[in-house]
PDB file of N, CA and C in Angstrom:
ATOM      1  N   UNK A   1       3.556  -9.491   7.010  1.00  0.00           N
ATOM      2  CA  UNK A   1       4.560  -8.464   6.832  1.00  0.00           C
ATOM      3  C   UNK A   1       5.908  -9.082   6.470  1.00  0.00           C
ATOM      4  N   UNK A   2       6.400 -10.107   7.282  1.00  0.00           N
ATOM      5  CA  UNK A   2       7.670 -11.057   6.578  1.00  0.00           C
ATOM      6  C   UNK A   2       7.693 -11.586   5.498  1.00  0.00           C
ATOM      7  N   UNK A   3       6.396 -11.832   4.832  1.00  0.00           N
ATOM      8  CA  UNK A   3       6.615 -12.275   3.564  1.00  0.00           C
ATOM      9  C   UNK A   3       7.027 -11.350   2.574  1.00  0.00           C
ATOM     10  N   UNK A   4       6.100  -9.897   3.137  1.00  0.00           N
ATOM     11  CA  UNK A   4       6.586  -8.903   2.193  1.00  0.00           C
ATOM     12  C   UNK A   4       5.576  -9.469   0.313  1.00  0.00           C
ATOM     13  N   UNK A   5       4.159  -9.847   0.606  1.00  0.00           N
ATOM     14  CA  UNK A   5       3.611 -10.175  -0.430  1.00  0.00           C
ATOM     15  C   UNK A   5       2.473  -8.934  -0.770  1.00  0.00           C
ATOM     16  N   UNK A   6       2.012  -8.983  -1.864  1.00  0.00           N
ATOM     17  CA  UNK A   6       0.873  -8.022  -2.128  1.00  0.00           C
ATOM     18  C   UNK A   6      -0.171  -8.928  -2.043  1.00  0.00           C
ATOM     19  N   UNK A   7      -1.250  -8.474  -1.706  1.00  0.00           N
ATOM     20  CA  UNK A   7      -2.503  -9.470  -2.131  1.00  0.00           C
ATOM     21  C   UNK A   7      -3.326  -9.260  -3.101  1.00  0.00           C
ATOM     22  N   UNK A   8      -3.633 -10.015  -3.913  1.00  0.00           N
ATOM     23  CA  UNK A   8      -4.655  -9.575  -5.308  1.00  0.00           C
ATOM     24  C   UNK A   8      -5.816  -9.392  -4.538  1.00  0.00           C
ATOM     25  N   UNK A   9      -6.551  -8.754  -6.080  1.00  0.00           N
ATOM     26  CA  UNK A   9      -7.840  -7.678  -4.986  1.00  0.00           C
ATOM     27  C   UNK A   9      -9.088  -8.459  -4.917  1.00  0.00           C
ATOM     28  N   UNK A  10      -9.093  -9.943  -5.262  1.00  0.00           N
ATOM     29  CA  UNK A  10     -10.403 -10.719  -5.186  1.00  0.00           C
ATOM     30  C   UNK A  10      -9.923 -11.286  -4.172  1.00  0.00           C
ATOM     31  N   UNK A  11      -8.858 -11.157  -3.375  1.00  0.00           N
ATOM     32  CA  UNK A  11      -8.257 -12.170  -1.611  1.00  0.00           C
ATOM     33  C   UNK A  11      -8.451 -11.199  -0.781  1.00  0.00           C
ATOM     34  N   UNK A  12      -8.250  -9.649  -1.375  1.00  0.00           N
ATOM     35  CA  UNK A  12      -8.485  -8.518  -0.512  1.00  0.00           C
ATOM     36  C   UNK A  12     -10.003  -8.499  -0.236  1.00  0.00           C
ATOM     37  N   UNK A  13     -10.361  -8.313  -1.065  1.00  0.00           N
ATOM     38  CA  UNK A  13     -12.171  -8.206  -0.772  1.00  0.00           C
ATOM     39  C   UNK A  13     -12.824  -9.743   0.064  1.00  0.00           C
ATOM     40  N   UNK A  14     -12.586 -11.026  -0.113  1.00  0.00           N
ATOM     41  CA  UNK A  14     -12.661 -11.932   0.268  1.00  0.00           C
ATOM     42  C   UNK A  14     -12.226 -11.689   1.863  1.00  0.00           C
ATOM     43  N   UNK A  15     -11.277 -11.110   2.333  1.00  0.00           N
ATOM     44  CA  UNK A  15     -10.851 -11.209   3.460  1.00  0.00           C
ATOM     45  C   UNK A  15     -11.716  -9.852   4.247  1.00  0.00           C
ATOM     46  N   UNK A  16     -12.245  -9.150   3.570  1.00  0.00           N
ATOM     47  CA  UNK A  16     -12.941  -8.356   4.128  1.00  0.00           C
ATOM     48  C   UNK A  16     -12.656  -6.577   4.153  1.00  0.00           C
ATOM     49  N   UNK A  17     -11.544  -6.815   3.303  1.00  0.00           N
ATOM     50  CA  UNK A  17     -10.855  -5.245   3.527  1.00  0.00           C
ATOM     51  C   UNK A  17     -10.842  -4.613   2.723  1.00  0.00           C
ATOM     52  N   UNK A  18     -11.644  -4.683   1.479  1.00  0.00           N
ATOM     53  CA  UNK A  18     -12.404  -3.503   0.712  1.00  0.00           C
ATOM     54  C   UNK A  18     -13.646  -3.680   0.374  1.00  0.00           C
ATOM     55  N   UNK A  19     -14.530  -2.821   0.500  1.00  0.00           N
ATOM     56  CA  UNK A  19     -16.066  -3.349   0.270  1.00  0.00           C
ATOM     57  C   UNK A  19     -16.906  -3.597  -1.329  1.00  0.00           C
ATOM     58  N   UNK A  20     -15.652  -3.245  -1.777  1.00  0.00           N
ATOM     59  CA  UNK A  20     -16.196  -3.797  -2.980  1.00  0.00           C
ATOM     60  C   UNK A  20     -15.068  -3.203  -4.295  1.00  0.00           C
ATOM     61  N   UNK A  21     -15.130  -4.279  -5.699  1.00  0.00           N
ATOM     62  CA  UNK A  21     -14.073  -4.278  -6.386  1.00  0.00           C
ATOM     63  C   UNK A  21     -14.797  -3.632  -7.628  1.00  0.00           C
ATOM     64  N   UNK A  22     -14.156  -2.750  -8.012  1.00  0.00           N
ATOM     65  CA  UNK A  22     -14.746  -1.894  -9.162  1.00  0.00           C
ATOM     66  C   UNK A  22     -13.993  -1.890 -10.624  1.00  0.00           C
ATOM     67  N   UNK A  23     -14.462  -2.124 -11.435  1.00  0.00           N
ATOM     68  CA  UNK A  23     -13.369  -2.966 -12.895  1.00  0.00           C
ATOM     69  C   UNK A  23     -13.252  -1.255 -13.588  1.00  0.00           C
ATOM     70  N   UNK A  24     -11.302  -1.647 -13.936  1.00  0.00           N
ATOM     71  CA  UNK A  24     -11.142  -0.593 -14.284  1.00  0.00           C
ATOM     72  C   UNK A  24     -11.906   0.179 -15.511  1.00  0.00           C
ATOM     73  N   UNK A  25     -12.706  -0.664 -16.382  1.00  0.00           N
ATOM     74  CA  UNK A  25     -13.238   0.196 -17.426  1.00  0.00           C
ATOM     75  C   UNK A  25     -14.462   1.403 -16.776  1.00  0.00           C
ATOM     76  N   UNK A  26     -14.891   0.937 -15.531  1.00  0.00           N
ATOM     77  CA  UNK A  26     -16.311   1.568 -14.793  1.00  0.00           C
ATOM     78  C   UNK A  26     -15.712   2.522 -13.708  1.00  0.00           C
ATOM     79  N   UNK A  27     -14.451   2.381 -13.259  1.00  0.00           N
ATOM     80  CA  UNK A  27     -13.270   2.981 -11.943  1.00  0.00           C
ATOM     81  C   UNK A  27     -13.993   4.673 -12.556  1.00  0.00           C
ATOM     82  N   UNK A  28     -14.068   5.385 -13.799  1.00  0.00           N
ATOM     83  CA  UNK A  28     -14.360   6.763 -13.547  1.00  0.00           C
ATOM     84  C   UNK A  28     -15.538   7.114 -13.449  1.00  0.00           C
ATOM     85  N   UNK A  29     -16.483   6.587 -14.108  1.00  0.00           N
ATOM     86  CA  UNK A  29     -18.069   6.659 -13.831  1.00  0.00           C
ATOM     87  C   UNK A  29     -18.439   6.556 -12.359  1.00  0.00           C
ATOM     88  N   UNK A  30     -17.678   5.663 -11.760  1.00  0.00           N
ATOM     89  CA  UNK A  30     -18.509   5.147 -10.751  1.00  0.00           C
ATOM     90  C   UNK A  30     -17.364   6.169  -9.502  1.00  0.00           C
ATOM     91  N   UNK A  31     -16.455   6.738  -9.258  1.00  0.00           N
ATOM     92  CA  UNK A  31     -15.594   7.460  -8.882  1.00  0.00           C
ATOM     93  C   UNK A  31     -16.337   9.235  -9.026  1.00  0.00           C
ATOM     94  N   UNK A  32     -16.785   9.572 -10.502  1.00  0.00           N
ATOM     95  CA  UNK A  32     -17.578  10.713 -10.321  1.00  0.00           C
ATOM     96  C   UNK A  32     -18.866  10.987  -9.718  1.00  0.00           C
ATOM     97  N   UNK A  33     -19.398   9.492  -9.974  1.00  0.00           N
ATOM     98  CA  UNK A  33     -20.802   9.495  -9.114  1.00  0.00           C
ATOM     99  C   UNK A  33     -20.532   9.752  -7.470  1.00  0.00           C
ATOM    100  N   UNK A  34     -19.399   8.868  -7.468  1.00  0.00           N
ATOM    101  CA  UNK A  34     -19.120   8.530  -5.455  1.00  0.00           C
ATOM    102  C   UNK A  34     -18.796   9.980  -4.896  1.00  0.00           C
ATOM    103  N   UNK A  35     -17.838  10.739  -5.567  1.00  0.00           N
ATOM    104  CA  UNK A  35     -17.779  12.246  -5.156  1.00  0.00           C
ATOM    105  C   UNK A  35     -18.546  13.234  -5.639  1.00  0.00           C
ATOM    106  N   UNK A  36     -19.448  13.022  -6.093  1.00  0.00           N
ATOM    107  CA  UNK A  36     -20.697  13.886  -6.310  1.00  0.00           C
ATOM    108  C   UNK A  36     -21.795  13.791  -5.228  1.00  0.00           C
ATOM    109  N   UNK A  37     -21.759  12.290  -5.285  1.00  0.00           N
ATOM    110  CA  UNK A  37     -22.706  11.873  -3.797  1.00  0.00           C
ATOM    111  C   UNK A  37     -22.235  12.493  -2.448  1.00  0.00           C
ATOM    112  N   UNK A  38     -21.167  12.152  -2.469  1.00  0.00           N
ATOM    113  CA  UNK A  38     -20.351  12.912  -0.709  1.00  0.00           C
ATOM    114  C   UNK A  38     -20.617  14.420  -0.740  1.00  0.00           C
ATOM    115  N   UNK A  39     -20.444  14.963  -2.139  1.00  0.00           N
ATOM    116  CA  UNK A  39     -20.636  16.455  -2.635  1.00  0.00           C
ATOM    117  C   UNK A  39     -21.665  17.157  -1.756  1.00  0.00           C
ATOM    118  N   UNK A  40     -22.930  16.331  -2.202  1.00  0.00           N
ATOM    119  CA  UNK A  40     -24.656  16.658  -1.925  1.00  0.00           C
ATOM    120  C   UNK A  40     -24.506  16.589  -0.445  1.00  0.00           C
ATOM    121  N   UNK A  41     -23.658  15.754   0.344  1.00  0.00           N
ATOM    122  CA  UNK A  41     -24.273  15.744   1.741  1.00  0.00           C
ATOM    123  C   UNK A  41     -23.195  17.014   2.877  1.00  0.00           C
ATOM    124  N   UNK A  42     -24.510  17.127   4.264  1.00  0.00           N
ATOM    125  CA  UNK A  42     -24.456  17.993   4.976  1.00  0.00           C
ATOM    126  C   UNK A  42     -22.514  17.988   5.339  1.00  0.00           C
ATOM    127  N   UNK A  43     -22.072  19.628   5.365  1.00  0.00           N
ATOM    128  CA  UNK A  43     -20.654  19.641   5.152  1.00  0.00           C
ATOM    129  C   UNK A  43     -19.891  19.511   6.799  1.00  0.00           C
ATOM    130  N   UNK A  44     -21.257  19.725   7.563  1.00  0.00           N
ATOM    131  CA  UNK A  44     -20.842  19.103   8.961  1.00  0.00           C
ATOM    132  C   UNK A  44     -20.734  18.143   8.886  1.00  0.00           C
ATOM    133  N   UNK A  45     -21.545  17.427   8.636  1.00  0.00           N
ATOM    134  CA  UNK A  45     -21.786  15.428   8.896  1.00  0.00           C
ATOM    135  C   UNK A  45     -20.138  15.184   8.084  1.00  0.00           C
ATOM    136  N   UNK A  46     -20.215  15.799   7.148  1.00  0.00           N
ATOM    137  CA  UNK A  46     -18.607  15.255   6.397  1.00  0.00           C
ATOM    138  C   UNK A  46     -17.524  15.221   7.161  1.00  0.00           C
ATOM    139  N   UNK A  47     -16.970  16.702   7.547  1.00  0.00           N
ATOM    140  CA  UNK A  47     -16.482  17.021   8.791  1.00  0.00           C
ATOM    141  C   UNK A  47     -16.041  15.830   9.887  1.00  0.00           C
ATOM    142  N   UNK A  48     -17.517  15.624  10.487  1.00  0.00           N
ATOM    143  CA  UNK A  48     -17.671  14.771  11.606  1.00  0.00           C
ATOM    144  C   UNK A  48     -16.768  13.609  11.695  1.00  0.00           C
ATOM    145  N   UNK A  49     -17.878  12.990  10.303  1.00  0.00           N
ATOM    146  CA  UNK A  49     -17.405  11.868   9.566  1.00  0.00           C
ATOM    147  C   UNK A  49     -15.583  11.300   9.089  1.00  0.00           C
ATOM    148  N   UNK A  50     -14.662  12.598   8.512  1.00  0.00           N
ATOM    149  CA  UNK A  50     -13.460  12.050   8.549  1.00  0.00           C
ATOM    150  C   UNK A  50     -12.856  12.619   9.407  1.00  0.00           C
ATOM    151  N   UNK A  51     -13.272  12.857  10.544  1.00  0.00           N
ATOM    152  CA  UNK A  51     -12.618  13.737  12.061  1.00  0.00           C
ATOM    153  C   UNK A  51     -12.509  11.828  12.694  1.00  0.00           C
ATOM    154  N   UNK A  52     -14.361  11.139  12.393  1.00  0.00           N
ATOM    155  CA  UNK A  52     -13.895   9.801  13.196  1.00  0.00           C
ATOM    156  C   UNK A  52     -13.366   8.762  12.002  1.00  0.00           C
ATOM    157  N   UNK A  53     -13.219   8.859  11.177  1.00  0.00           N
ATOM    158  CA  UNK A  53     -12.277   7.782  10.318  1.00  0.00           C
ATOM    159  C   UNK A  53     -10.903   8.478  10.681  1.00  0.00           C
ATOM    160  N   UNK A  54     -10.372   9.531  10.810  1.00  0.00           N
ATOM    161  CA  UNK A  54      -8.787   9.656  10.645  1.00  0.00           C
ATOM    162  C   UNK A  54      -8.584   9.215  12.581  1.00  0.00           C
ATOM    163  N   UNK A  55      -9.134   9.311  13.268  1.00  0.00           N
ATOM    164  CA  UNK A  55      -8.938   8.434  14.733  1.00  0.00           C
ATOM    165  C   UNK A  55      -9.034   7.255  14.520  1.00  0.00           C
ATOM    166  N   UNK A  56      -9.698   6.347  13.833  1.00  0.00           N
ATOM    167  CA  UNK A  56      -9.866   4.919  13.476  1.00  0.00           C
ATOM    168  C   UNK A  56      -8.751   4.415  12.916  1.00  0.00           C
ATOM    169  N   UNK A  57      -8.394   5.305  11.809  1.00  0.00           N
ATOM    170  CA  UNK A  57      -7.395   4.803  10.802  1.00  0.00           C
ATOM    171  C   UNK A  57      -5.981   5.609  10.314  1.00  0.00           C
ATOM    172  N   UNK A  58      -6.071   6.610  11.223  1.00  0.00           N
ATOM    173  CA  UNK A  58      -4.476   7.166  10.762  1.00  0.00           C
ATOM    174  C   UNK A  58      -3.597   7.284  12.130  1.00  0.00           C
ATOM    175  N   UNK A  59      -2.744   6.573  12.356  1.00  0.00           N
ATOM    176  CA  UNK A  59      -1.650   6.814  13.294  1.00  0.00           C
ATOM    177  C   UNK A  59      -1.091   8.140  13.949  1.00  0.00           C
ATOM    178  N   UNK A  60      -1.221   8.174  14.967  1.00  0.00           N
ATOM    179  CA  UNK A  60      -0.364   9.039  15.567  1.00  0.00           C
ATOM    180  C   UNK A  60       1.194   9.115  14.603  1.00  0.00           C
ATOM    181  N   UNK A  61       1.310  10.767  15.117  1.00  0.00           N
ATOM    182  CA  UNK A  61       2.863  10.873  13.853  1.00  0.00           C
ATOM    183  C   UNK A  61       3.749   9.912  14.496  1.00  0.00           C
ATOM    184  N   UNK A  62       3.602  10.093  15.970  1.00  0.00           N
ATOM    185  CA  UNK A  62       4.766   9.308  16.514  1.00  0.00           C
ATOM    186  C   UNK A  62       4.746   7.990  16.154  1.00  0.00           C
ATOM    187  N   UNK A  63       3.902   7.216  16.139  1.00  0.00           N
ATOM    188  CA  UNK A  63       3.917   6.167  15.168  1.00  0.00           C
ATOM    189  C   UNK A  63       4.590   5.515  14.454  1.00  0.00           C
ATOM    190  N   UNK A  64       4.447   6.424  13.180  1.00  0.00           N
ATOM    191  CA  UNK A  64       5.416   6.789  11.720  1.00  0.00           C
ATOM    192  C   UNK A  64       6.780   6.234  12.147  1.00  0.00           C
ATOM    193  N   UNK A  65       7.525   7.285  13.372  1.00  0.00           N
ATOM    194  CA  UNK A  65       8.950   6.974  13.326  1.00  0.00           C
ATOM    195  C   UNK A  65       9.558   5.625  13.612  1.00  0.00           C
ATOM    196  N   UNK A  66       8.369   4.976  14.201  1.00  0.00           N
ATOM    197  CA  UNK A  66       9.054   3.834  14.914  1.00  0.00           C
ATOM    198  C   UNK A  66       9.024   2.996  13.760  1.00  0.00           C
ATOM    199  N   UNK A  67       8.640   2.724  12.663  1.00  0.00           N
ATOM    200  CA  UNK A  67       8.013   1.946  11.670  1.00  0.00           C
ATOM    201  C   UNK A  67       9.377   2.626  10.299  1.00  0.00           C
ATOM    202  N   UNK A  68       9.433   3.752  10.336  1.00  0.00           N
ATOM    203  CA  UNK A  68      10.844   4.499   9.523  1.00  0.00           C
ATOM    204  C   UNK A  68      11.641   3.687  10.080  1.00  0.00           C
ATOM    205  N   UNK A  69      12.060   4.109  11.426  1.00  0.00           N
ATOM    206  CA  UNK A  69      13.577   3.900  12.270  1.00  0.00           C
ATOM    207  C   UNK A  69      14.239   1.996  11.660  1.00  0.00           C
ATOM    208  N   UNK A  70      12.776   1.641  12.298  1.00  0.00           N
ATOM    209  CA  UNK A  70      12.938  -0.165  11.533  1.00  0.00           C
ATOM    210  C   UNK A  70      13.277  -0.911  10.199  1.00  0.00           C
ATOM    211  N   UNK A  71      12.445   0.632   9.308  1.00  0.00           N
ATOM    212  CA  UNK A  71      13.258  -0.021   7.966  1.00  0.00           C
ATOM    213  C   UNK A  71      14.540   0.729   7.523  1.00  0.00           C
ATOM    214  N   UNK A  72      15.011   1.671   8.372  1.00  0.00           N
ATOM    215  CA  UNK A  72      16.394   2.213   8.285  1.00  0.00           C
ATOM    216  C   UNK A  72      17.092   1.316   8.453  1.00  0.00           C
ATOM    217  N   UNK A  73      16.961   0.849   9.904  1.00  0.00           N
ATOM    218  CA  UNK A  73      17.909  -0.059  10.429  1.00  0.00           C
ATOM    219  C   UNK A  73      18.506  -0.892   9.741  1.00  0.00           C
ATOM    220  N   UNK A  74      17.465  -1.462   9.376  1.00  0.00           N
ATOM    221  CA  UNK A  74      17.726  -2.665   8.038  1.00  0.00           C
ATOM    222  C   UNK A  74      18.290  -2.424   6.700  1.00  0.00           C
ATOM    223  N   UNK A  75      17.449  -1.724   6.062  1.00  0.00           N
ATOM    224  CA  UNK A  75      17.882  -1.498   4.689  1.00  0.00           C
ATOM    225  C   UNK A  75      19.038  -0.226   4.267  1.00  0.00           C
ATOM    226  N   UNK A  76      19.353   0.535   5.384  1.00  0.00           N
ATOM    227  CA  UNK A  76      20.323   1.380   5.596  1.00  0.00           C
ATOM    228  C   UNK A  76      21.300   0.616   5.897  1.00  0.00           C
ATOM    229  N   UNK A  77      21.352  -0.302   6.241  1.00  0.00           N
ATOM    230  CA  UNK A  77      22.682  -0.804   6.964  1.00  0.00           C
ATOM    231  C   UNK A  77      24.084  -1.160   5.222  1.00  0.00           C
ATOM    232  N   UNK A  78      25.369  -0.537   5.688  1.00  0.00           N
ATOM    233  CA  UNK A  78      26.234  -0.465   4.635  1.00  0.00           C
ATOM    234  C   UNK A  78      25.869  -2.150   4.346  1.00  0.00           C
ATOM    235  N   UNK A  79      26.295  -3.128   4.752  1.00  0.00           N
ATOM    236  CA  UNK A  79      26.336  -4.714   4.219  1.00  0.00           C
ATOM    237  C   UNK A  79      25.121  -4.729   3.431  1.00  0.00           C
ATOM    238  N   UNK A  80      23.685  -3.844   3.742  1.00  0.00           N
ATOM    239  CA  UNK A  80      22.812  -4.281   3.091  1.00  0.00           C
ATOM    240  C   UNK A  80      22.654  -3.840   1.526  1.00  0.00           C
ATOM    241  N   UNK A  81      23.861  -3.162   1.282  1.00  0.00           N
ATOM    242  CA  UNK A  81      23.986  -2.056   0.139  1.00  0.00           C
ATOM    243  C   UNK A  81      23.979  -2.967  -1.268  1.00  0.00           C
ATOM    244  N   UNK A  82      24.813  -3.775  -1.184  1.00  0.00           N
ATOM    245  CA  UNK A  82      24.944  -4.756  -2.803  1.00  0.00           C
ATOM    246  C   UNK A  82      23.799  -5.216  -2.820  1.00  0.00           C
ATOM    247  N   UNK A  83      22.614  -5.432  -2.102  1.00  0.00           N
ATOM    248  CA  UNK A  83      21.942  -6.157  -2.345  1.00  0.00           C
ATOM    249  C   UNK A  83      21.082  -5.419  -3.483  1.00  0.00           C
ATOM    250  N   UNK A  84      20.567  -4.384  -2.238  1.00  0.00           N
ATOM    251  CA  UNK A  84      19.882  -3.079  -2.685  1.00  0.00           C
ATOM    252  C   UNK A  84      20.350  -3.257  -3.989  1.00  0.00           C
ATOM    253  N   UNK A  85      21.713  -3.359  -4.735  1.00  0.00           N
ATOM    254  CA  UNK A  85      21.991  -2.697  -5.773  1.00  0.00           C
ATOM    255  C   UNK A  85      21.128  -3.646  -6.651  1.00  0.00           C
ATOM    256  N   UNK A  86      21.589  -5.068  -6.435  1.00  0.00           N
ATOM    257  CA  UNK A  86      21.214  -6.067  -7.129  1.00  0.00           C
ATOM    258  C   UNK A  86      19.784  -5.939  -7.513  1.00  0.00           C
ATOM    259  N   UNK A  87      19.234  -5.400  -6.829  1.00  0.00           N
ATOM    260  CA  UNK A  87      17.421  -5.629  -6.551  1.00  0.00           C
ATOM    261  C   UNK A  87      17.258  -4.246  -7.677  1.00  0.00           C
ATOM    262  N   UNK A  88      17.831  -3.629  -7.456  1.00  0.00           N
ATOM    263  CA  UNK A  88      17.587  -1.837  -8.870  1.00  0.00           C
ATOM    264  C   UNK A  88      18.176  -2.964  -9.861  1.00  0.00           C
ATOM    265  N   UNK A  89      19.329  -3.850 -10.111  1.00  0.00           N
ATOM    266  CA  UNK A  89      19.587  -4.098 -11.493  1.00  0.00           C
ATOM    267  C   UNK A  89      18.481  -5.449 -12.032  1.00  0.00           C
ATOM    268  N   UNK A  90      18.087  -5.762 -10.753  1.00  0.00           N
ATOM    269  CA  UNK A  90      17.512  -7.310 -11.198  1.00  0.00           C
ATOM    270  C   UNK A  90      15.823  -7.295 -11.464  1.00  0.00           C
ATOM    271  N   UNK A  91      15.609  -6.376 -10.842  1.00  0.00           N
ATOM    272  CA  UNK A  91      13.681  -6.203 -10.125  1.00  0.00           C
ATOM    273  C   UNK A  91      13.350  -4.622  -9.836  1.00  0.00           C
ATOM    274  N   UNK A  92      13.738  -4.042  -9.259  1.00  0.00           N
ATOM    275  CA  UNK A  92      13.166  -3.451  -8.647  1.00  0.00           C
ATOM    276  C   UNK A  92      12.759  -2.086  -9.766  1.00  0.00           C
ATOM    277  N   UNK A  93      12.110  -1.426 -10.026  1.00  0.00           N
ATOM    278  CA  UNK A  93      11.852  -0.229 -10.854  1.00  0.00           C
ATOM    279  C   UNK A  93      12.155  -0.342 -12.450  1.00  0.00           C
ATOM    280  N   UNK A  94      11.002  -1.602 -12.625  1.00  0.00           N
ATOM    281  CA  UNK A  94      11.152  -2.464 -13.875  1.00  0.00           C
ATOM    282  C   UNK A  94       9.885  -2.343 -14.604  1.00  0.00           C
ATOM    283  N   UNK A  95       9.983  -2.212 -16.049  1.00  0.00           N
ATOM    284  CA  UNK A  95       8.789  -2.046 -16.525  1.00  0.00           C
ATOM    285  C   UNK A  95       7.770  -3.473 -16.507  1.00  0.00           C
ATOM    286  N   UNK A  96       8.508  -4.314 -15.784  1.00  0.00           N
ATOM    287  CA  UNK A  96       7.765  -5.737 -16.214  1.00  0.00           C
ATOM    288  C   UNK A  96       6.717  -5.830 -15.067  1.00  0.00           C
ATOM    289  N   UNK A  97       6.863  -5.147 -13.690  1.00  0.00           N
ATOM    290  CA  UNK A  97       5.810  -5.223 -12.545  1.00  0.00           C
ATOM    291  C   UNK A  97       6.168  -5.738 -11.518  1.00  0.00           C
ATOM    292  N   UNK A  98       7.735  -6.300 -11.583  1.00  0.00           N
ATOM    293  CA  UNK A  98       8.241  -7.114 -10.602  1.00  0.00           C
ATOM    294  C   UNK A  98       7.598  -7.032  -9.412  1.00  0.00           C
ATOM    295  N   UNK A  99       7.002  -5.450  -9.133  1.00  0.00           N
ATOM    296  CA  UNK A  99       7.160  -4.710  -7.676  1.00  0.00           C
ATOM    297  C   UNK A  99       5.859  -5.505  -7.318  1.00  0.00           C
ATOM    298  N   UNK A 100       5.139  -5.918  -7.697  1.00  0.00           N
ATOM    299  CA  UNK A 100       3.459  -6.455  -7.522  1.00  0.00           C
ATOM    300  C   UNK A 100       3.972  -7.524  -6.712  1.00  0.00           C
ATOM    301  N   UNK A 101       5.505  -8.506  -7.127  1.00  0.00           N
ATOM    302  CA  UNK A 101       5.639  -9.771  -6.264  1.00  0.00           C
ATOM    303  C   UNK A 101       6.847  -9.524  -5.528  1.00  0.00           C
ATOM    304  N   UNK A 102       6.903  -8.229  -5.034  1.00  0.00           N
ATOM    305  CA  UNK A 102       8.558  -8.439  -4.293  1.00  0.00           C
ATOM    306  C   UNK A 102       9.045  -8.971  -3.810  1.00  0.00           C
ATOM    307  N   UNK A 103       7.984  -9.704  -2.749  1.00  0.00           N
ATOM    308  CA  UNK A 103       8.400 -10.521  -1.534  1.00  0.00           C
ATOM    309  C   UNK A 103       9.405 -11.880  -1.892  1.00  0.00           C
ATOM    310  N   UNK A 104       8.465 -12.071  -3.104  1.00  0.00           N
ATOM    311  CA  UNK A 104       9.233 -13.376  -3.920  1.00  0.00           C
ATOM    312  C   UNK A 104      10.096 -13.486  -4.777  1.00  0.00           C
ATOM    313  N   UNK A 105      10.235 -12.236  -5.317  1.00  0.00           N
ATOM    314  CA  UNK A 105      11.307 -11.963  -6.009  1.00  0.00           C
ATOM    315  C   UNK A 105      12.821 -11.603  -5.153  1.00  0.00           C
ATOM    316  N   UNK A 106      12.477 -10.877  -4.386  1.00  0.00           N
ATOM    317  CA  UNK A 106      13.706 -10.874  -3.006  1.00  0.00           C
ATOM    318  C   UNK A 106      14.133 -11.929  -2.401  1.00  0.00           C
ATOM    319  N   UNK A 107      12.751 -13.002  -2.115  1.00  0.00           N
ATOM    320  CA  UNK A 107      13.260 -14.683  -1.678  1.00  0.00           C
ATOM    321  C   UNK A 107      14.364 -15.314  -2.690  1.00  0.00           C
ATOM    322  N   UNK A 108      13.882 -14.830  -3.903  1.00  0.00           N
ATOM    323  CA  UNK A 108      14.902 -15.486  -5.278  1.00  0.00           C
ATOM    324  C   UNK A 108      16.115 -15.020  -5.301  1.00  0.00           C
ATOM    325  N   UNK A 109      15.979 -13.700  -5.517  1.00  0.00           N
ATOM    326  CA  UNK A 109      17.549 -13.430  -5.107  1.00  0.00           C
ATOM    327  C   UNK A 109      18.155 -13.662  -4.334  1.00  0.00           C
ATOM    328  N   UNK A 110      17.774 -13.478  -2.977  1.00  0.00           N
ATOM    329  CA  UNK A 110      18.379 -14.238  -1.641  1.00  0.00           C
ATOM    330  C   UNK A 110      18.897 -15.658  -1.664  1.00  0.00           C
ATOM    331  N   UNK A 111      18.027 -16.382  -2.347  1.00  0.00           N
ATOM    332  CA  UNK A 111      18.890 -17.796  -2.377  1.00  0.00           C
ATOM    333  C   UNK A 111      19.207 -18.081  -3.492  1.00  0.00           C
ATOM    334  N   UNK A 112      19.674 -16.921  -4.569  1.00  0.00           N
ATOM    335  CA  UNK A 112      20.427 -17.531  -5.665  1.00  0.00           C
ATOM    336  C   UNK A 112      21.649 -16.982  -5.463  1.00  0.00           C
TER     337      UNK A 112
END
């Protein structure tokens, strides 16, 4: 989280946290098949099914705030404002992709 890096998606899958990498030319074929398949099955079992994934994997709301409040703190703060600016004129909401390496692009600015 301090680095503030993205991970490419052959380190993501390697590490275990997507089950598999799908190349964008095949992403709609294989996307209409996957919700056609979920389609066919029983609409209880579905139900069931993201009743126990959203307990597994979605946070309590209260959650949320504490995780907001933290990046207020920080990136709200007036001193933190030129930076902010620097980062819209230098990187940030750029057609080049900057946003893919922020972490490192923010290290750069920081120590230049």
């Amino acid at each position: 989280m301090l680095g503030g890096d993205d991970v490419p998606t052959d380190l993501v899958a390697h590490y275990g946290y997507v089950n598999r990498l799908v190349p964008d030319a095949e992403i709609e074929d294989f996307t209409d098949a996957f919700a056609r398949r979920i389609a066919s099955f029983d609409k209880v079992a579905i139900t069931e099914i993201k009743k126990l994934v959203d307990v597994a994997t979605v946070p309590e709301d209260g959650e949320f705030m504490g995780g907001l409040q933290a990046y207020f703190s920080t990136a709200g703060r007036p001193e933190h404002r030129p930076f902010v600016q620097r980062l819209l004129e230098n990187v940030m909401q750029q057609a080049d992709g900057i946003e893919t390496d922020l972490g490192a692009a923010i290290g750069r600015l920081r120590q230049s």
